[in-house]
N, C-alpha and C. Protein backbone atom coordinates (compact mmCIF):
# COMPACT_ATOMS: atom_id res chain seq x y z
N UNK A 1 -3.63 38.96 2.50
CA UNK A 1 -3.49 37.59 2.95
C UNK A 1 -3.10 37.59 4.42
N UNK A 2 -3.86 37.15 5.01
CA UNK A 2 -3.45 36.52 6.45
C UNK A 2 -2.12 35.57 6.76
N UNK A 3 -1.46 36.10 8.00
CA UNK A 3 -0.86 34.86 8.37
C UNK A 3 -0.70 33.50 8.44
N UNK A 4 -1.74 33.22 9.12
CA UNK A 4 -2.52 31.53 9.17
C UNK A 4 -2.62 31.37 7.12
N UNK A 5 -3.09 32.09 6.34
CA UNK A 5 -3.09 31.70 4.97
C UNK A 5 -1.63 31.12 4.61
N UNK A 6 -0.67 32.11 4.96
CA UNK A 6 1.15 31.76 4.54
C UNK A 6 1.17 30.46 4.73
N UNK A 7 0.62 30.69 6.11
CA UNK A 7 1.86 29.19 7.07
C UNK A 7 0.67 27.91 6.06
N UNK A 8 -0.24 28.48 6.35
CA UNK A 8 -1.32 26.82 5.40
C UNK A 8 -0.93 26.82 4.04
N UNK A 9 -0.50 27.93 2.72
CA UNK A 9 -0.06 27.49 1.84
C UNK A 9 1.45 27.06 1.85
N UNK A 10 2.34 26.99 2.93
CA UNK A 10 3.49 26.78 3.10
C UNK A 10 3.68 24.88 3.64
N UNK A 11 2.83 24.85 3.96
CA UNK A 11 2.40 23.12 4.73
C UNK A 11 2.29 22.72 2.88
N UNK A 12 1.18 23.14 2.73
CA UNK A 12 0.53 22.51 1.79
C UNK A 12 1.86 21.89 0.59
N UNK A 13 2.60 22.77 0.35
CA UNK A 13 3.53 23.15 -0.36
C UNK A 13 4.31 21.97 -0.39
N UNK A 14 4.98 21.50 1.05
CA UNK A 14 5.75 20.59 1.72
C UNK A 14 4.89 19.52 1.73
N UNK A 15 3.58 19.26 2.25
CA UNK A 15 2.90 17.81 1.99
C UNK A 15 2.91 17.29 0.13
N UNK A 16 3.22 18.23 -0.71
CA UNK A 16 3.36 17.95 -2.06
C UNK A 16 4.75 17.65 -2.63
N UNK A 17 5.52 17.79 -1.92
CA UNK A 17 6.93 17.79 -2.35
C UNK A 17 7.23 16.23 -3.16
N UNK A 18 8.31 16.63 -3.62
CA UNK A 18 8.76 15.10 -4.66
C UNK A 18 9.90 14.60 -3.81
N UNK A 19 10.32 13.22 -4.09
CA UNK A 19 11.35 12.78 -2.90
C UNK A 19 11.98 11.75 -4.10
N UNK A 20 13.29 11.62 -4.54
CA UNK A 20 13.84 10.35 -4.99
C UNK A 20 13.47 9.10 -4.59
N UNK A 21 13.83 8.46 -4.13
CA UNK A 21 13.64 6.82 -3.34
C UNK A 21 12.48 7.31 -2.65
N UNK A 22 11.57 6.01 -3.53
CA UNK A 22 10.47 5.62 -3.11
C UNK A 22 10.08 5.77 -1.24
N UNK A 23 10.73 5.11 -0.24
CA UNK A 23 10.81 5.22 1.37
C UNK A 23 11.08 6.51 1.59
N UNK A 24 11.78 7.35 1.24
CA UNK A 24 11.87 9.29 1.46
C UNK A 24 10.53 9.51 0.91
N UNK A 25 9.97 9.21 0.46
CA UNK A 25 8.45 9.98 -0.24
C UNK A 25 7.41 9.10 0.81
N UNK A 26 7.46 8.10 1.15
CA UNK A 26 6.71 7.10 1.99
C UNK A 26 6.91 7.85 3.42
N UNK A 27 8.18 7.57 4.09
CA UNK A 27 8.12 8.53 5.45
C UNK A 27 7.90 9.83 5.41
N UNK A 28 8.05 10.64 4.65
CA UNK A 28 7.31 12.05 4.52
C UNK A 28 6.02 12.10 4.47
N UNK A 29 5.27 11.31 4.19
CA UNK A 29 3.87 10.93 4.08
C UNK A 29 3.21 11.54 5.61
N UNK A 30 3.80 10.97 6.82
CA UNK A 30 2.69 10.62 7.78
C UNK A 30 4.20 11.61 9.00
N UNK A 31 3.60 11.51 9.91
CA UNK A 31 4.80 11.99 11.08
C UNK A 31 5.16 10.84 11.73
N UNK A 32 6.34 10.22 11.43
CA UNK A 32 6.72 8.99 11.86
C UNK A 32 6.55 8.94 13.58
N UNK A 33 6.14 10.02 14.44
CA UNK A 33 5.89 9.55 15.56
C UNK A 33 4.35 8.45 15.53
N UNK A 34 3.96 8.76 14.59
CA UNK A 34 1.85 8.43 14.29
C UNK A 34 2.02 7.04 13.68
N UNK A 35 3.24 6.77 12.84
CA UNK A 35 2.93 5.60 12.30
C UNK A 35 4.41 4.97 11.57
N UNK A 36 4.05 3.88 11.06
CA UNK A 36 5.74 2.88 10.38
C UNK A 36 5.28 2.73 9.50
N UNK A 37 5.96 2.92 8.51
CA UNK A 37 6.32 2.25 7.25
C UNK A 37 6.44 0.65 7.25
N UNK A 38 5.70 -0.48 6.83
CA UNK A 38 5.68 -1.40 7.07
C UNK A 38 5.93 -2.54 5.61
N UNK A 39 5.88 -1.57 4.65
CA UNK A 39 6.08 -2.71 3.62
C UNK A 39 5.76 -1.45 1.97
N UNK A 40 6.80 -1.57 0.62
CA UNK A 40 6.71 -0.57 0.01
C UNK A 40 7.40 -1.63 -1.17
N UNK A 41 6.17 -1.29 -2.30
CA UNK A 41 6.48 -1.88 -3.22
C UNK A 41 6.57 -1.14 -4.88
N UNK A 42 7.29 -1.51 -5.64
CA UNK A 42 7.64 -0.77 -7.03
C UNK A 42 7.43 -1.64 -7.90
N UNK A 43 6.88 -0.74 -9.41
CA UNK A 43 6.79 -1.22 -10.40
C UNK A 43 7.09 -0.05 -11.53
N UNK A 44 8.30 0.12 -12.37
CA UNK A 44 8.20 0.87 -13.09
C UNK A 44 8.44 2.31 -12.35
N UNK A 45 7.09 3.01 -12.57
CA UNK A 45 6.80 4.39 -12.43
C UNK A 45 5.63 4.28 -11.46
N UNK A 46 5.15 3.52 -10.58
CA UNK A 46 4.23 3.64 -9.87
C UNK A 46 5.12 2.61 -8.59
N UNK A 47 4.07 3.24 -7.49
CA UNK A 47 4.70 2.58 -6.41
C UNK A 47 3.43 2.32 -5.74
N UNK A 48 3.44 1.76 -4.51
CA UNK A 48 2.88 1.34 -2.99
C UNK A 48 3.62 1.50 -1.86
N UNK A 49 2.88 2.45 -0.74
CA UNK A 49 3.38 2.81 0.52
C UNK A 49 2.83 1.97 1.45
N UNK A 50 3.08 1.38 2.53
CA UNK A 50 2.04 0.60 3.09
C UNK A 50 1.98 0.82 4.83
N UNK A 51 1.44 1.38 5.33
CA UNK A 51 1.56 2.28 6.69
C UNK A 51 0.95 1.42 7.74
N UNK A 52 1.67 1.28 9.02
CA UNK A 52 0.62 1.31 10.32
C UNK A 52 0.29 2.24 10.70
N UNK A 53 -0.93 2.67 11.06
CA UNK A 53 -1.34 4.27 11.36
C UNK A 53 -1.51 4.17 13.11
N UNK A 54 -1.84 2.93 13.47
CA UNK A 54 -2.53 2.85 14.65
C UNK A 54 -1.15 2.37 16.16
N UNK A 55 -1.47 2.44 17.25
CA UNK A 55 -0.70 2.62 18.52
C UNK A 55 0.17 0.84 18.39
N UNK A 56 0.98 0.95 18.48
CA UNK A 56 1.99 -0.69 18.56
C UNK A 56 0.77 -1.46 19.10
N UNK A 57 1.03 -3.31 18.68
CA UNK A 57 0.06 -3.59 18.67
C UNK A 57 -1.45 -3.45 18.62
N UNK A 58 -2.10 -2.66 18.24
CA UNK A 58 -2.95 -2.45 17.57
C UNK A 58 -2.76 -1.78 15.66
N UNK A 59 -3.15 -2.91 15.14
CA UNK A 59 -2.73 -2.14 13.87
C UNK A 59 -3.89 -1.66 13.57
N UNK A 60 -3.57 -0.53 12.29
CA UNK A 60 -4.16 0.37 11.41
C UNK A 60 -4.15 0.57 10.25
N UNK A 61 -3.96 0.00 9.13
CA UNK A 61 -3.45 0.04 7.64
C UNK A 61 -4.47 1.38 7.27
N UNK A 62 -3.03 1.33 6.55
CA UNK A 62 -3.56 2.87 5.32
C UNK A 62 -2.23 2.85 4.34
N UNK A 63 -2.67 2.78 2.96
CA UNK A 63 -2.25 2.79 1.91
C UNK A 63 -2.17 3.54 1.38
N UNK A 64 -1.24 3.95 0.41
CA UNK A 64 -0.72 5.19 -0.58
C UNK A 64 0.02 4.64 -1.73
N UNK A 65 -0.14 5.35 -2.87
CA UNK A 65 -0.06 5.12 -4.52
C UNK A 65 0.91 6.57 -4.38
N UNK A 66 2.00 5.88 -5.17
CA UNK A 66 2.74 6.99 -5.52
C UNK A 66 3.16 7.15 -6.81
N UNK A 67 3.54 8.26 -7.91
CA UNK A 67 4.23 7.96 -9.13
C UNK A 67 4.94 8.52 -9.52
N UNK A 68 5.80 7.90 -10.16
CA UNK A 68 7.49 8.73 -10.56
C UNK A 68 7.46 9.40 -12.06
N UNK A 69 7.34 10.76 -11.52
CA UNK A 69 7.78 11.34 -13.04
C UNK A 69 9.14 12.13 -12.87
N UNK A 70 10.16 12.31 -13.87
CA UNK A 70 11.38 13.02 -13.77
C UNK A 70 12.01 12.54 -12.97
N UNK A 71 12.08 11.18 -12.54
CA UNK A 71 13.11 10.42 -11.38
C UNK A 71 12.46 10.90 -9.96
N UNK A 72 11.24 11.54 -9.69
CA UNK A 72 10.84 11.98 -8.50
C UNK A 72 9.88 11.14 -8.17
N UNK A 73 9.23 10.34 -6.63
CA UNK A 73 8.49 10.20 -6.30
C UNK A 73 7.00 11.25 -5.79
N UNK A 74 5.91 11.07 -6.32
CA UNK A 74 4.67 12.24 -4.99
C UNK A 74 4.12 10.99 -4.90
N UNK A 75 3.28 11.56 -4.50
CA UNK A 75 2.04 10.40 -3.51
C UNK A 75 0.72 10.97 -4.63
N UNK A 76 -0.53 9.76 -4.32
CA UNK A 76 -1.21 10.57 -5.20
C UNK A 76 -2.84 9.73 -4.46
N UNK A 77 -3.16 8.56 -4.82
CA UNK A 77 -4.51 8.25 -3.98
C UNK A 77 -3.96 7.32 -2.94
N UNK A 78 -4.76 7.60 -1.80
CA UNK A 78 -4.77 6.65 -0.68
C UNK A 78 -6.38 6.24 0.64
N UNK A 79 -6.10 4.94 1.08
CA UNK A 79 -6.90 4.47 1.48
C UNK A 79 -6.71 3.93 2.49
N UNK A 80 -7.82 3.45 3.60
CA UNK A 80 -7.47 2.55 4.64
C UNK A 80 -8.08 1.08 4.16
N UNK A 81 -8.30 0.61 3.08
CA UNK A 81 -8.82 -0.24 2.70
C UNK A 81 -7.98 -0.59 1.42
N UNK A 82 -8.35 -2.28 0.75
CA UNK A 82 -7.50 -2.74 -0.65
C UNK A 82 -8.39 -2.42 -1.68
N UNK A 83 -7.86 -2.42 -2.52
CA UNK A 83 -8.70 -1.91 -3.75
C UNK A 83 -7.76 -1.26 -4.83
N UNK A 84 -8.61 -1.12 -6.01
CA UNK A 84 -8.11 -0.50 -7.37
C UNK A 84 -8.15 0.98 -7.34
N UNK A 85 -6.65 1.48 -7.81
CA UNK A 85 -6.57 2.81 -8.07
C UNK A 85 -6.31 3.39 -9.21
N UNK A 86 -6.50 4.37 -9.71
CA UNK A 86 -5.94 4.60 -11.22
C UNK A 86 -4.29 5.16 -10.64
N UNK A 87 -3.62 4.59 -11.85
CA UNK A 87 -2.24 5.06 -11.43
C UNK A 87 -1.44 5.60 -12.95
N UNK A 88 -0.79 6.47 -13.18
CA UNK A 88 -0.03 6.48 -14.20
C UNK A 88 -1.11 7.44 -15.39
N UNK A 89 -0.35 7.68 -16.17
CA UNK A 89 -0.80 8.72 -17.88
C UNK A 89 -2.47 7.35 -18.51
N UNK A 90 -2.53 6.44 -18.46
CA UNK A 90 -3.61 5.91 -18.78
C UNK A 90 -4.68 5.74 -17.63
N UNK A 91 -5.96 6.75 -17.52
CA UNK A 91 -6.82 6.49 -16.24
C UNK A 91 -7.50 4.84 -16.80
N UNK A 92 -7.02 4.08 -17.60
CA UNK A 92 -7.88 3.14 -17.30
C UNK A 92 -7.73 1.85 -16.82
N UNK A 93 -5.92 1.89 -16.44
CA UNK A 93 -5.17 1.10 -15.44
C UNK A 93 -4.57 2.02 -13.93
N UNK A 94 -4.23 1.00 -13.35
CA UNK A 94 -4.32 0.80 -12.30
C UNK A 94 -3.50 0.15 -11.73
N UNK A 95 -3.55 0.19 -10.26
CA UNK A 95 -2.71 -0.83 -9.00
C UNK A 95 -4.10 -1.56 -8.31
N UNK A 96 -3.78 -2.76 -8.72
CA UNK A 96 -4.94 -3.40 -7.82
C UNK A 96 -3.83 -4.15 -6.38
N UNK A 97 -4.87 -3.61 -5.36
CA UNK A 97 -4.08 -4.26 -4.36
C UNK A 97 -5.00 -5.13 -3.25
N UNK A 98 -4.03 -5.68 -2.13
CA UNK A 98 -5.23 -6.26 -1.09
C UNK A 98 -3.91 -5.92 0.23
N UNK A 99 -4.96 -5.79 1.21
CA UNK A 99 -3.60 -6.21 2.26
C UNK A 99 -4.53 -6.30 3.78
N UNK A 100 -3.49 -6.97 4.79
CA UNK A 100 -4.63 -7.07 6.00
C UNK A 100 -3.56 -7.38 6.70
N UNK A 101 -3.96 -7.93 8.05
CA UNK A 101 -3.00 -8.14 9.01
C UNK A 101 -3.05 -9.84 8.71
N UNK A 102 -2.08 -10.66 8.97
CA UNK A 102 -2.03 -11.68 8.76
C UNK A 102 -2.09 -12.75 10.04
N UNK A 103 -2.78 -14.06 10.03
CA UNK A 103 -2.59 -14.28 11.30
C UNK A 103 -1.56 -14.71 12.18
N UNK A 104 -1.68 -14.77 13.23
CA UNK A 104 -0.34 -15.43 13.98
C UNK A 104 0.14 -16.35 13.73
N UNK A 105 1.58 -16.42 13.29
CA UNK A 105 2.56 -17.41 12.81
C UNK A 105 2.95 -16.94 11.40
N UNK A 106 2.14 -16.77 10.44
CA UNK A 106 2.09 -17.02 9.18
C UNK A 106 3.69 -15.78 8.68
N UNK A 107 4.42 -16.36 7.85
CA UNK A 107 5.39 -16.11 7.02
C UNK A 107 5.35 -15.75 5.33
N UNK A 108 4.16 -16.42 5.20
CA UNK A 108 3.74 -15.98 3.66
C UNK A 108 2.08 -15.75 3.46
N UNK A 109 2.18 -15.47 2.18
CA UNK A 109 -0.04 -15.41 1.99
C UNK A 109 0.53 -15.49 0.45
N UNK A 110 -0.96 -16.59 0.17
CA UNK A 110 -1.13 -16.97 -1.46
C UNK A 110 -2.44 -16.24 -1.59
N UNK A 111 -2.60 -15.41 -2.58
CA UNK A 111 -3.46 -14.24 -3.35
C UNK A 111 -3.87 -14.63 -4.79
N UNK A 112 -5.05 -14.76 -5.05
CA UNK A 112 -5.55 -14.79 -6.48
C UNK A 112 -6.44 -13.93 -6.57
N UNK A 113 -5.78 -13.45 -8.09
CA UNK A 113 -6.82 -12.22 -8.40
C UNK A 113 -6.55 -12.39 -10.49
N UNK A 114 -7.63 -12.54 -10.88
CA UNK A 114 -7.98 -12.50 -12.06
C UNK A 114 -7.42 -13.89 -12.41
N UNK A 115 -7.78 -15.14 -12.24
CA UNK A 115 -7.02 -16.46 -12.24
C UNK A 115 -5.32 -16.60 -12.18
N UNK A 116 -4.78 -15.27 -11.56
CA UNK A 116 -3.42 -15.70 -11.50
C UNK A 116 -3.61 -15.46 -9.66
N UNK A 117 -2.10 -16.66 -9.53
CA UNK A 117 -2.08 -16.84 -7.93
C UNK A 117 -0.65 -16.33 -7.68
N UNK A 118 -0.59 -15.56 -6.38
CA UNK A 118 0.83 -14.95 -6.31
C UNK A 118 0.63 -15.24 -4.89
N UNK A 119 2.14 -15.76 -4.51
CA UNK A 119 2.71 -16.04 -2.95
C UNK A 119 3.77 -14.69 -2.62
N UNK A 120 3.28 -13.94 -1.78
CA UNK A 120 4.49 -13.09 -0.99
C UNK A 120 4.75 -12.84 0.71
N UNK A 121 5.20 -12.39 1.08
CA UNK A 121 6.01 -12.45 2.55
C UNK A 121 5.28 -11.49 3.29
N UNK A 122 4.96 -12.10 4.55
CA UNK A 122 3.90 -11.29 5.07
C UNK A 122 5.48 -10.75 6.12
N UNK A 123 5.11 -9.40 6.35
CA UNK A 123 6.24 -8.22 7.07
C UNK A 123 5.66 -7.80 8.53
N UNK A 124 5.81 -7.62 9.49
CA UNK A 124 5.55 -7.15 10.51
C UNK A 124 4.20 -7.81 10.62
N UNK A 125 3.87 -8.76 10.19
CA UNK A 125 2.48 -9.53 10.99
C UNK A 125 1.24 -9.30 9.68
N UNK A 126 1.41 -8.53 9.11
CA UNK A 126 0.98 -7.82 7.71
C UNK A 126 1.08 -8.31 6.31
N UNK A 127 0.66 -8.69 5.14
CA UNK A 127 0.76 -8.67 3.95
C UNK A 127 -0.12 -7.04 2.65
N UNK A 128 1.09 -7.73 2.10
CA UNK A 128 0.73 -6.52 0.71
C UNK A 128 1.16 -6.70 -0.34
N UNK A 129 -0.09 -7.11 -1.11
CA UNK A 129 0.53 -7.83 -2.57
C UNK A 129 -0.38 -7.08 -4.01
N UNK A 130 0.18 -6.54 -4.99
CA UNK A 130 0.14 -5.35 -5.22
C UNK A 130 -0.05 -6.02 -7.02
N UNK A 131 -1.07 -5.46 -7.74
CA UNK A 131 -0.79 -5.50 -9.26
C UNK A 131 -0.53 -4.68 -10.14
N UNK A 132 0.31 -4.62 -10.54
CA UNK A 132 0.22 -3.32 -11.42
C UNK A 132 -0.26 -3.34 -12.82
N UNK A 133 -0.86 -2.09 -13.75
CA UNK A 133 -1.00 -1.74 -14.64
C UNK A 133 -2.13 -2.47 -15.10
N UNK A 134 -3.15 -2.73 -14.07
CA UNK A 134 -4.63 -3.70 -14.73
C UNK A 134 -5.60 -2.64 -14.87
N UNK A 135 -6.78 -3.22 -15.16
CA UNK A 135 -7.94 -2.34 -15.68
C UNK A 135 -8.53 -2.56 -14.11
N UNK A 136 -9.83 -1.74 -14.01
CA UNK A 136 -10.12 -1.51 -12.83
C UNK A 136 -11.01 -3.16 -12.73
N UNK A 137 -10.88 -4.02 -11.78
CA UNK A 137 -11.69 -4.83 -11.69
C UNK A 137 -13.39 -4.95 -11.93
N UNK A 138 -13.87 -5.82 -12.69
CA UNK A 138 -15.30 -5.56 -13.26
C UNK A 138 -16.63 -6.66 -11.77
N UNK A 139 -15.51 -7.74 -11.59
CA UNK A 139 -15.30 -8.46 -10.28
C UNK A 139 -14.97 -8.10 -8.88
N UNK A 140 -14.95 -9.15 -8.37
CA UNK A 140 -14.18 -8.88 -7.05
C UNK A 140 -12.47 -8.63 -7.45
N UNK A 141 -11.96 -7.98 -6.34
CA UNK A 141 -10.41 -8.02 -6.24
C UNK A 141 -9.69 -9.23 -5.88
N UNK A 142 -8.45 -8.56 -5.56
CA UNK A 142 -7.75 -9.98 -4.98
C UNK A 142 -8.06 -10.03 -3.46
N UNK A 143 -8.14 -11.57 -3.72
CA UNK A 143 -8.07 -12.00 -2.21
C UNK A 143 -7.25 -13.25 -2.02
N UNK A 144 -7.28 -13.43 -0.46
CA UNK A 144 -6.09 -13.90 0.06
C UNK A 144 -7.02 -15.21 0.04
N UNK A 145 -6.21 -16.42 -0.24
CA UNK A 145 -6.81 -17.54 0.00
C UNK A 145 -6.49 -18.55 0.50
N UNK A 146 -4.67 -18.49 1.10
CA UNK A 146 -4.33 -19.49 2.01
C UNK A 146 -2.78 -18.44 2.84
N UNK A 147 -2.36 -19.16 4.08
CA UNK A 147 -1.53 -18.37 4.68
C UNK A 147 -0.44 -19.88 5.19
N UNK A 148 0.77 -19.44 4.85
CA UNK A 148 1.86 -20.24 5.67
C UNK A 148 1.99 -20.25 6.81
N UNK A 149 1.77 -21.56 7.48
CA UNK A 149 1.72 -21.02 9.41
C UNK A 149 2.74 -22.24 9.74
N UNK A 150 3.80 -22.24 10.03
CA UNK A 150 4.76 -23.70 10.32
C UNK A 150 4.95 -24.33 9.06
N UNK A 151 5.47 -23.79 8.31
CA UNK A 151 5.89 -24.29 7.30
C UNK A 151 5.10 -25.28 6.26
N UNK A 152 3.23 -25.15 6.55
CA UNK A 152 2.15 -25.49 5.88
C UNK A 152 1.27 -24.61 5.63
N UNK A 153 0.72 -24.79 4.25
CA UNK A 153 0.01 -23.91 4.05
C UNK A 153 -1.93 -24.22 4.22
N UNK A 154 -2.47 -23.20 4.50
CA UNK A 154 -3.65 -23.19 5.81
C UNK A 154 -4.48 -22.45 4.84
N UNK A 155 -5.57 -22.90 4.10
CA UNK A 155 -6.89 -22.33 3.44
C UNK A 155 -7.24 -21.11 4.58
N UNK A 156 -6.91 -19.64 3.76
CA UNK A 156 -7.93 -18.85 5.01
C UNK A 156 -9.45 -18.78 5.23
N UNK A 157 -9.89 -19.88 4.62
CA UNK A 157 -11.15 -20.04 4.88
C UNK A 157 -11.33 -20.37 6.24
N UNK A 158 -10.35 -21.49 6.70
CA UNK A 158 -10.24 -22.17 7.81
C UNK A 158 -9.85 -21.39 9.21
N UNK A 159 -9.65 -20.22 8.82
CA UNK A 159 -9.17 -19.39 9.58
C UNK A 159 -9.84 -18.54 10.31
N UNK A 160 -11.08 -18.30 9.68
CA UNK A 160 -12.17 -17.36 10.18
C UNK A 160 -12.22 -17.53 11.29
């Protein structure tokens, strides 16, 4: 075995590691000089990491699925896009998610996905609103369909 082999199964080793609290497994993810942690959500035994990858003001989303077995967090699928992941001991649920940058002003975003509507708090200019334990969508996902801007809420249709 080569050198360069050690040190690459020795990385590898450490990019797999387990972390208690959900945010220790999230900032280990990326080299916090490259990117922030911007928003991290739980359910159970599965989680959501939710990253800026890209230079201040300019954002970059990239997403990560994490799951807790033995009280430990790992990481497991991730994306720069929203969408359904398998998560957890049943591959035939899932985290369905959506997320984007939100526009200027806005404080909240209303999301429907499978006729239910959910309002949550958009974070650093950003939303991320997260389902857990569904089947993989046969449809479209969730999408965002209105945003709080001054204390009214604004069809994002109107927004385009």
């Amino acid at each position: 075995m080569q050198m360069e082999d050690v040190k690459w199964a020795a990385r590898v080793a450490t990019l797999s590691d387990q972390f208690a609290p959900l945010t220790d497994a999230g900032e280990a993810s990326f080299p916090t000089g490259f990117c922030r942690v911007i928003a991290t959500r739980e359910h159970v035994d599965a989680g959501d990491v939710f990253f800026d990858t890209g230079p201040i003001g300019q954002p970059y989303l990239y997403g990560v699925n994490y799951e807790q077995r033995d009280g430990q967090w790992s990481d497991g699928n991730s994306g720069n896009g929203p969408g359904w992941s398998p998560v957890g001991p049943d591959p035939e649920l899932g985290t369905a998610t959506i997320w984007d940058v939100a526009p200027p002003g806005a404080d909240k975003v209303r999301v429907e996905f499978e006729s239910e509507v959910r309002e949550d708090a958009v974070t650093q200019g950003v939303y991320l609103v997260v389902w857990w334990g569904v089947p993989c969508p046969e449809g479209s996902g969730p999408r965002a369909t209105a945003f709080r801007i001054n204390s009214d809420w604004v069809r994002a249709l109107q927004l385009s």
